[in-house]
Protein backbone atom coordinates (compact mmCIF):
# COMPACT_ATOMS: atom_id res chain seq x y z
CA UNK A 1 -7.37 -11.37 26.28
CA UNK A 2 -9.58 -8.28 27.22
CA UNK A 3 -11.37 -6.58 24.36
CA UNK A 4 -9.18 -2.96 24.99
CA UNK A 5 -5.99 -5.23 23.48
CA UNK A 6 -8.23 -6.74 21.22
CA UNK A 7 -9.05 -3.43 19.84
CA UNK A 8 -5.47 -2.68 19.85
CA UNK A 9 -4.73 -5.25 18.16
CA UNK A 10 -7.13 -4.75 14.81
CA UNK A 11 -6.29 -1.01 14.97
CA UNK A 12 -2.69 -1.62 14.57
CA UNK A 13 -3.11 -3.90 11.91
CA UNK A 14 -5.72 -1.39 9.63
CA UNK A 15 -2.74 1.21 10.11
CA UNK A 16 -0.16 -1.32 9.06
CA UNK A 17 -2.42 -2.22 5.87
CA UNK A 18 -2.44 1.45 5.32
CA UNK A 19 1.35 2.09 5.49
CA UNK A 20 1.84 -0.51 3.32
CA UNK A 21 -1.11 -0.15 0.67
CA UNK A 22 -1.00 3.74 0.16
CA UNK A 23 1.77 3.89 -1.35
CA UNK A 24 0.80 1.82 -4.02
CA UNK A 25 -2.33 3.40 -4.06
CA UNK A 26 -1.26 6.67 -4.13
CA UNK A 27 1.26 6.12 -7.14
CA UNK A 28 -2.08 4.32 -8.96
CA UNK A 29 -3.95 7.24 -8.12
CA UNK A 30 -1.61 10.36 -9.32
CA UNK A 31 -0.29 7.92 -12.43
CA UNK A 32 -4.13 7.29 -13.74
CA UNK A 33 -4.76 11.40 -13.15
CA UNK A 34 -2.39 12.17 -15.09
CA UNK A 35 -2.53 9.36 -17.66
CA UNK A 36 -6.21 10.74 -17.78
CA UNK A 37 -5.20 14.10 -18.17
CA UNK A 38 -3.16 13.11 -21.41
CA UNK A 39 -5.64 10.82 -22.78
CA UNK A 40 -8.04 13.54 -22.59
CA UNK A 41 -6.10 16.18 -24.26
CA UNK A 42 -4.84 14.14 -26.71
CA UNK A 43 -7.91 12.63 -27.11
CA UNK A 44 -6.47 9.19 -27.36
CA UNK A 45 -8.43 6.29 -25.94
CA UNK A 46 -6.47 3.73 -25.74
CA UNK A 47 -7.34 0.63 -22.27
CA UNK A 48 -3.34 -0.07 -22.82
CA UNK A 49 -2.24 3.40 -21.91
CA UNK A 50 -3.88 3.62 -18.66
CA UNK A 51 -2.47 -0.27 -17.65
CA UNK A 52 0.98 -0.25 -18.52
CA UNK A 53 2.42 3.45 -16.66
CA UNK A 54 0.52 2.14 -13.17
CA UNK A 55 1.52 -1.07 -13.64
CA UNK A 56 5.70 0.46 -14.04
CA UNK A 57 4.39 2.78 -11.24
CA UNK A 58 3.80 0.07 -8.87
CA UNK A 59 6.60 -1.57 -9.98
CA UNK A 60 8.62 0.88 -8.99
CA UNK A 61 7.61 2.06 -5.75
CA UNK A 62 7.50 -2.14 -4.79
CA UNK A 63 11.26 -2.34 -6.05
CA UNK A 64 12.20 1.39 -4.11
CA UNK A 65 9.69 0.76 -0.86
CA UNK A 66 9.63 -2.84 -0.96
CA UNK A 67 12.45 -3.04 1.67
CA UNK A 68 10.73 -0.65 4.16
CA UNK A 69 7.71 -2.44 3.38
CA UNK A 70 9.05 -5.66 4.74
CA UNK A 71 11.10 -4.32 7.62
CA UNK A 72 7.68 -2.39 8.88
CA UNK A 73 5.61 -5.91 8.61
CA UNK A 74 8.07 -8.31 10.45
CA UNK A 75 8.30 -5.57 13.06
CA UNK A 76 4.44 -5.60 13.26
CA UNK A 77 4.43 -9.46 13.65
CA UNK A 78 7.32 -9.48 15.64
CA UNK A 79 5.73 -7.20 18.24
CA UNK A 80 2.46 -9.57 17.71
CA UNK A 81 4.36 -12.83 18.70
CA UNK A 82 5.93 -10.60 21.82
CA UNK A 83 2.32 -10.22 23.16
CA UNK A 84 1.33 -13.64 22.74
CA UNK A 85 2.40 -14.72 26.64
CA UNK A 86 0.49 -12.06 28.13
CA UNK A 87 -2.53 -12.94 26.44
């Protein structure tokens, strides 16, 4: 195994973490702006009403993208366990 695959190797797997994590992350992100937004013109501080809308949020886009999510990981170890005889 020469370092240039093993190089390959980790930056394939940071973009994989980061097709699958930013998703969720961005849905946390634009749901707690706006959740923000309302709390702060409504002036209602409330610890519950920042939880609960990310936690449907994530919910969600696990239940919509959690299909894609799947089929893009077993490809990634799929293609992993393809390059394990020329290693």
């Amino acid at each position: 195994m020469t370092d240039t695959m093993v190089v390959h190797i980790l930056s394939q797997a940071m973009l994989m973490a980061l097709k699958l994590a930013g998703p969720i992350l961005a849905v946390c992100l634009i749901v707690g702006l706006v959740v923000a937004v309302l709390q702060t013109v409504t002036q209602i501080q409330e610890m519950t009403l920042s939880f609960v809308p990310k936690l449907i949020g994530v919910g969600l886009v696990l239940v919509l993208g959690g299909p894609w999510m799947i089929h893009q990981f077993t490809a990634y170890v799929q293609e992993l366990w393809h390059m394990i005889p020329s290693m």
